[in-house]
Every structure is written in structure tokens, then in C-alpha cells.
Protein backbone atom coordinates (compact mmCIF):
# COMPACT_ATOMS: atom_id res chain seq x y z
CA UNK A 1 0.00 0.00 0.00
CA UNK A 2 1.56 3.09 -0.84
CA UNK A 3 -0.37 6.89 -0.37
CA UNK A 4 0.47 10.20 -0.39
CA UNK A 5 -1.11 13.63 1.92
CA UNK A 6 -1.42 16.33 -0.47
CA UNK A 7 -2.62 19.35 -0.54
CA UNK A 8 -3.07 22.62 -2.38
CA UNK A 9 -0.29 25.14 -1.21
CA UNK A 10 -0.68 27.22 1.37
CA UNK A 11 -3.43 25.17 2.80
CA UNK A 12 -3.76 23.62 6.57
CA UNK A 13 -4.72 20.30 5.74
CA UNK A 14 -4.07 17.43 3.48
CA UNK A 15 -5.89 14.89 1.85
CA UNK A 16 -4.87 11.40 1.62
CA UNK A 17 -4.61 9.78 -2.11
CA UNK A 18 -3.80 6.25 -3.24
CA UNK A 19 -0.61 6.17 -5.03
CA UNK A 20 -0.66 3.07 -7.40
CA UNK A 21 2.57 0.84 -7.45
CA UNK A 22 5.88 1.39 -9.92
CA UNK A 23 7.79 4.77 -10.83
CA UNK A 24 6.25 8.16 -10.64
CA UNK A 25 6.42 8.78 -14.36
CA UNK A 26 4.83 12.28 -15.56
CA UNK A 27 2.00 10.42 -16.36
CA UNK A 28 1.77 8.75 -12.98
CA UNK A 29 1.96 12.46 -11.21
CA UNK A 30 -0.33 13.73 -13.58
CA UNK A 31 -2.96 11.17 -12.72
CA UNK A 32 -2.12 11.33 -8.85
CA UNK A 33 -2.96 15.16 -9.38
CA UNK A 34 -5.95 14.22 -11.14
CA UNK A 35 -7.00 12.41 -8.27
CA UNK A 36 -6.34 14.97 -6.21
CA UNK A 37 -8.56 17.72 -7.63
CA UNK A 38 -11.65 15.08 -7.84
CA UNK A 39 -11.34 14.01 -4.09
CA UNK A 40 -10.88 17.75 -3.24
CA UNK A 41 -13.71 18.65 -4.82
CA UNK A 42 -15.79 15.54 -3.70
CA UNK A 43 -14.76 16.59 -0.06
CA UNK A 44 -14.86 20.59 -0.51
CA UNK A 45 -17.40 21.33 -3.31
CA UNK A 46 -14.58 22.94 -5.51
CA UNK A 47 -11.30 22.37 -7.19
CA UNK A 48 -8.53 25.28 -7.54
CA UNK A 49 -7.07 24.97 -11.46
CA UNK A 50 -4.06 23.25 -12.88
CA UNK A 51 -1.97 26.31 -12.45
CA UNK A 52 -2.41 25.74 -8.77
CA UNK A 53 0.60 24.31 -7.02
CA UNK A 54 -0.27 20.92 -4.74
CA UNK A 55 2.25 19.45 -2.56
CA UNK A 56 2.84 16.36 -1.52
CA UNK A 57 3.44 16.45 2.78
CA UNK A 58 3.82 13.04 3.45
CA UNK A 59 4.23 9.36 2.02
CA UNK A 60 2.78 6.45 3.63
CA UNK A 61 3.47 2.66 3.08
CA UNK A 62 2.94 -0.26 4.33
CA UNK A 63 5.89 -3.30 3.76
CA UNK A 64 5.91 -6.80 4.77
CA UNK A 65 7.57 -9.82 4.44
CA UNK A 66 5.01 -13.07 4.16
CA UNK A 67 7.63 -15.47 3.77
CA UNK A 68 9.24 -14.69 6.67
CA UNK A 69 8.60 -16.74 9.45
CA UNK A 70 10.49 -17.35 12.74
CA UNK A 71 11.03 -20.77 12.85
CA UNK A 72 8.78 -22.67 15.28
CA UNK A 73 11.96 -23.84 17.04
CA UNK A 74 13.67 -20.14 17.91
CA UNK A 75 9.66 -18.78 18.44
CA UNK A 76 9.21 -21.47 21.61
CA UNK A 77 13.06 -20.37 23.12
CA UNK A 78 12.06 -16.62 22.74
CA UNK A 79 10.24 -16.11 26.21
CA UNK A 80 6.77 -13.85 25.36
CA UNK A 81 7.60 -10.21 26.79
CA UNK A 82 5.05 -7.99 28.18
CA UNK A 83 3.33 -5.42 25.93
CA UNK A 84 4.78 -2.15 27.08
CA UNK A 85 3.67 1.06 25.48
CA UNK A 86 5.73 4.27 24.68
CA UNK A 87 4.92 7.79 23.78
CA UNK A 88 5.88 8.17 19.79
CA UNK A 89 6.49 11.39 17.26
CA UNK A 90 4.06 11.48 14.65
CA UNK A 91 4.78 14.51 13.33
CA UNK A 92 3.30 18.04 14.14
CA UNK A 93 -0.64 16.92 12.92
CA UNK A 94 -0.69 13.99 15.48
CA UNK A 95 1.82 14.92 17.85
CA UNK A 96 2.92 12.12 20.02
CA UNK A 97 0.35 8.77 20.26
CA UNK A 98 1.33 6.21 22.97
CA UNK A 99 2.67 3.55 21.19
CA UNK A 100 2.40 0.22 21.38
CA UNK A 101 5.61 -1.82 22.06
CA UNK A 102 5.85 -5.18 21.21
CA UNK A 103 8.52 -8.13 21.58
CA UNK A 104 9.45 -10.25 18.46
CA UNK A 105 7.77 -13.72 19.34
CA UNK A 106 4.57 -11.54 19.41
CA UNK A 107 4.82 -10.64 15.97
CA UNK A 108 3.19 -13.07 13.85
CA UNK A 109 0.94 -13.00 10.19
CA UNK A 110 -2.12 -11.60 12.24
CA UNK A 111 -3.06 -8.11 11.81
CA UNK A 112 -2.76 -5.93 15.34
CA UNK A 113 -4.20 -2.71 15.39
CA UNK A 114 -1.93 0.08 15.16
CA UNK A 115 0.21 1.96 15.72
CA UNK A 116 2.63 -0.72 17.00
CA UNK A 117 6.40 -0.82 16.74
């Protein structure tokens, strides 16, 4: 999964748009700006024109590795830690979020709810 926050500039606050997979040709930026301008005006009511600068704030992804597995016989001699928690910088829109912390023979292919490091 890969997105971007953008937003027109000069504004406060950013929309987020899906950002498909492979290089960021012109034609890939084009069409992310495209996108742009339709959710902005599906949210807002209105779109600014072309000649309107948009910026791009912020990237998000989201990377795994499926085949990865801790083998059964290391995951039974790591001893399960205790879920701890930690304040974490999010940047100036979130600020910090307690965090939570988590040991490596509680990662596993289930989803957790984030945000966990």
C-alpha cells in the first residue's frame, strides 16, 4: 500500500490519495494530481485549477515480508515479553500517540491494530 497527503499550497490540511505501485512517471503524477482535484472537490465542493501548485506532505506505506517466518523452534526459546507502550512522534498533525511496544515472538501473520512498533 503506498499513499500520499497532499494538498493545495498554502493550505492547513491534506488529503490522503492512493498512489498506485511502480515509478512516478509524468503520467503517474499527472494522474495522482488528477485524483487529487476530484477528491478535493468531492470533499470541498470545488477544485482550484491546474496552475495551482499541490504538494505532496507526506508518504505512507505499508511493507511486509510473508515469507518470513520465525522458525517454530527459535519462536518457543524466545520467552513472550510484556506489551509495554511508549509515547511516539508522529509529526506536528498527530503529535505524540502512545505507542504500542511489542517483543518479536509476538509478531506473527495476524493483523494488530496500530500503531505498534
Amino acid at each position: 500500500m503506498r499513499q500520499v497527503e497532499m494538498r493545495y499550497l498554502g493550505q492547513a490540511f491534506e488529503l490522503i490519495i492512493d498512489l498506485d505501485d511502480g515509478h512516478l512517471s509524468t503520467e503517474a503524477r499527472s494522474e495522482l494530481r488528477a485524483r487529487f482535484d476530484a477528491e478535493h472537490e468531492r470533499r470541498f465542493g470545488h477544485r482550484f485549477d491546474e496552475h495551482n501548485a499541490v504538494e505532496i506532505v507526506a508518504l505512507r506505506l505499508r511493507a511486509s515480508d510473508p515469507d518470513h517466518v520465525v522458525p517454530a523452534r527459535l519462536r518457543h526459546a524466545l520467552k513472550p515479553s510484556e506489551t509495554t507502550s511508549r509515547p511516539v512522534w508522529f509529526g506536528k498533525r498527530y503529535g505524540f500517540i502512545e505507542t504500542a511496544v511489542v517483543g518479536r515472538a509476538e509478531v506473527t501473520r495476524e493483523r494488530q491494530a496500530g500503531p505498534v512498533i
